[in-house]
C-alpha atoms as a PDB file:
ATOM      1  CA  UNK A   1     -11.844   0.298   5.453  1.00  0.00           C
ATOM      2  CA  UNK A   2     -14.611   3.150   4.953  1.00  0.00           C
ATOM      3  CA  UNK A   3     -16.293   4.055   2.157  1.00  0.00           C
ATOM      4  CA  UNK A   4     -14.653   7.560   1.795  1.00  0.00           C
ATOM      5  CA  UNK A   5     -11.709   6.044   2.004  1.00  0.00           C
ATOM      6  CA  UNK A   6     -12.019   4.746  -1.081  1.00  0.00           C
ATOM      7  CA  UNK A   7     -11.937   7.550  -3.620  1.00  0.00           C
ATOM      8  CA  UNK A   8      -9.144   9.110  -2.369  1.00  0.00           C
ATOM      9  CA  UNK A   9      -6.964   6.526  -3.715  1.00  0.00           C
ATOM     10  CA  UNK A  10      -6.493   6.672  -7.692  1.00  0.00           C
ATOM     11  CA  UNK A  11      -4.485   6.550 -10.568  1.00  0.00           C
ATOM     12  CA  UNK A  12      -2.209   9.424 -10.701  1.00  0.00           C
ATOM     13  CA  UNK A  13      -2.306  10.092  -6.854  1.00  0.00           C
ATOM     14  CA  UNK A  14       1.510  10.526  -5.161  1.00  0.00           C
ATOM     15  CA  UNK A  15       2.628   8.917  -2.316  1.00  0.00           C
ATOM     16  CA  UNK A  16       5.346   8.714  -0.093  1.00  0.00           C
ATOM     17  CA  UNK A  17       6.480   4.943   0.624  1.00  0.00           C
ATOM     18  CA  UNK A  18       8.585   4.598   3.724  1.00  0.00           C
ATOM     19  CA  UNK A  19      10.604   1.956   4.519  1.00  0.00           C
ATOM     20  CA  UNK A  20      11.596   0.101   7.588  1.00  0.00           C
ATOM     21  CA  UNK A  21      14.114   1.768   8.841  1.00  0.00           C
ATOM     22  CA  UNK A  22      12.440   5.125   7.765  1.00  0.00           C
ATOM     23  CA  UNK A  23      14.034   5.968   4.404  1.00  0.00           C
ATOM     24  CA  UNK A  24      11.079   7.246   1.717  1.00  0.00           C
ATOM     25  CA  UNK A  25      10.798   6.935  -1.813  1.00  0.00           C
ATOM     26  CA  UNK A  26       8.042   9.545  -3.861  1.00  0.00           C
ATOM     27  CA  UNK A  27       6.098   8.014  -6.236  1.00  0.00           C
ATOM     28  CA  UNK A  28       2.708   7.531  -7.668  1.00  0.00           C
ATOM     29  CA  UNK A  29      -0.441   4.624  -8.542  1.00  0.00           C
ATOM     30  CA  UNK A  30      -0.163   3.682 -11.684  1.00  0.00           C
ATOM     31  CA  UNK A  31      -3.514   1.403 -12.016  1.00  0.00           C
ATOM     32  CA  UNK A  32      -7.026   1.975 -10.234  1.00  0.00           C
ATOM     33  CA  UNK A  33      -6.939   0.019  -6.901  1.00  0.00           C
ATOM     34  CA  UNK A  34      -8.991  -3.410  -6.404  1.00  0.00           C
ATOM     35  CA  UNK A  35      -9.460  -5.557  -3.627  1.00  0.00           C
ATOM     36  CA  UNK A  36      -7.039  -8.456  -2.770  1.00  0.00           C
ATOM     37  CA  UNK A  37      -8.394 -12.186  -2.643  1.00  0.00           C
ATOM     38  CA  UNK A  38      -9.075 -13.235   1.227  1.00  0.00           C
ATOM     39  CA  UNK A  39      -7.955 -16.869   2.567  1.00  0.00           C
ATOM     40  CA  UNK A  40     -11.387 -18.512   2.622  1.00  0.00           C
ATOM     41  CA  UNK A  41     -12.297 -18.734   7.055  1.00  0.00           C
ATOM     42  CA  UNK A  42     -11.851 -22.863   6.915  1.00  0.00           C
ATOM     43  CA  UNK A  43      -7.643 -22.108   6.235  1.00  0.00           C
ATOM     44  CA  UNK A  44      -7.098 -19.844   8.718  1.00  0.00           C
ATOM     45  CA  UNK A  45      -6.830 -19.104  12.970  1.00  0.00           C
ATOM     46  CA  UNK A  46     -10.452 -18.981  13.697  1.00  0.00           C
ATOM     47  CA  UNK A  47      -9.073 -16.259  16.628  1.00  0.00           C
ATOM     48  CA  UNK A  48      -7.513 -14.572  13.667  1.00  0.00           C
ATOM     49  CA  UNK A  49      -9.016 -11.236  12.423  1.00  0.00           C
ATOM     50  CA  UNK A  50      -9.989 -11.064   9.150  1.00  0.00           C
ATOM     51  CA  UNK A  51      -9.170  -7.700   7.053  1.00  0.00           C
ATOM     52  CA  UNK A  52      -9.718  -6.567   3.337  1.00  0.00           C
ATOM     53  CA  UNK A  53      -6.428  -5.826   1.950  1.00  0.00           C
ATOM     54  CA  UNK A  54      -6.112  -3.297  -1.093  1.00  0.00           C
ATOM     55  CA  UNK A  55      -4.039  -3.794  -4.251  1.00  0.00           C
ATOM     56  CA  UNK A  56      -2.629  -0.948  -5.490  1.00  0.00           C
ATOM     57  CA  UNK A  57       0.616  -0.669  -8.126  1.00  0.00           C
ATOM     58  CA  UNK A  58       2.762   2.280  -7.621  1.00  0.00           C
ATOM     59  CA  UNK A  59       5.590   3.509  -9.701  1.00  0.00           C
ATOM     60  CA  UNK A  60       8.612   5.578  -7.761  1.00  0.00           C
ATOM     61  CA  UNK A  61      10.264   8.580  -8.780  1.00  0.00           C
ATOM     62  CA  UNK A  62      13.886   6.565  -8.422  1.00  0.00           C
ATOM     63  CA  UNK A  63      14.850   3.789  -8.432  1.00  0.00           C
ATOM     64  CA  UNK A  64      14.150   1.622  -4.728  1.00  0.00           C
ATOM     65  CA  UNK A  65      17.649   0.851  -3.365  1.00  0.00           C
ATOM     66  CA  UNK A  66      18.408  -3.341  -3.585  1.00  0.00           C
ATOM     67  CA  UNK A  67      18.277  -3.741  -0.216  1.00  0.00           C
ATOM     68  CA  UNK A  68      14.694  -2.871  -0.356  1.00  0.00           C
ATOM     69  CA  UNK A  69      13.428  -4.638  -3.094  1.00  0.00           C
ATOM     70  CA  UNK A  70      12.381  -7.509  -1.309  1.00  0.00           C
ATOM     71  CA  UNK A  71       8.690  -9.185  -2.688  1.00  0.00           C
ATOM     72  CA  UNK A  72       6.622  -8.640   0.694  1.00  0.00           C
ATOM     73  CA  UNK A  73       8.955  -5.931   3.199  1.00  0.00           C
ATOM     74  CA  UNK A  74       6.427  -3.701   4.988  1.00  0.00           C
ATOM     75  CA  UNK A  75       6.045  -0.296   3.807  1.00  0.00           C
ATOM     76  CA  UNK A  76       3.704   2.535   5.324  1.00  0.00           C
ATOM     77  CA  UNK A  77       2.440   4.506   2.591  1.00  0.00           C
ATOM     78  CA  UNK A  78       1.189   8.042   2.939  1.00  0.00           C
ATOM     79  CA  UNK A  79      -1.046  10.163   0.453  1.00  0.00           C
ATOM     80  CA  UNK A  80      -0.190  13.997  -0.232  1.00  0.00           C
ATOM     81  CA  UNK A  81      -1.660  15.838   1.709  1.00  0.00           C
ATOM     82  CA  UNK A  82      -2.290  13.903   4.449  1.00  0.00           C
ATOM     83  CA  UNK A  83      -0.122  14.602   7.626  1.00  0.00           C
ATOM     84  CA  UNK A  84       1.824  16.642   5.097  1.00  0.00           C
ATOM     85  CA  UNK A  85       2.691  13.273   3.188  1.00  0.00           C
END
């Protein structure tokens, strides 16, 4: 993940989740972002690629819909202002 990358992601900043099947939600981070822990190289695929994974908490405008709150379900998120959310 760059460097510049980085501050563009704070506390306050709205977002757009989407969902699987391409429903969105509007929301925003609640708490400054910090790195996930990464599965020490001994416990995983040595062909596997490692990547840093950030943490971030966000809040949504309504509620998310039950059949989305599922601990784990893949979500894109997107930033204001970038590709016009």
């Amino acid at each position: 993940m760059p460097k510049w990358f980085l501050r563009l992601i704070h506390k306050g900043r709205e977002v757009s989740i989407e969902f699987p099947n391409g429903d969105t939600e509007k929301g925003y981070i609640t708490s400054e972002p910090g790195y996930a822990e990464m599965t020490p190289m001994n416990e995983i695929n040595p062909l596997a690629t490692r990547q840093n994974k950030l943490v971030v908490t966000i809040k949504t405008i309504n509620k998310i819909p039950e059949q989305y709150q599922i601990h784990g379900i893949p979500v894109k998120i997107r930033f204001k202002s970038w590709y016009n959310y």
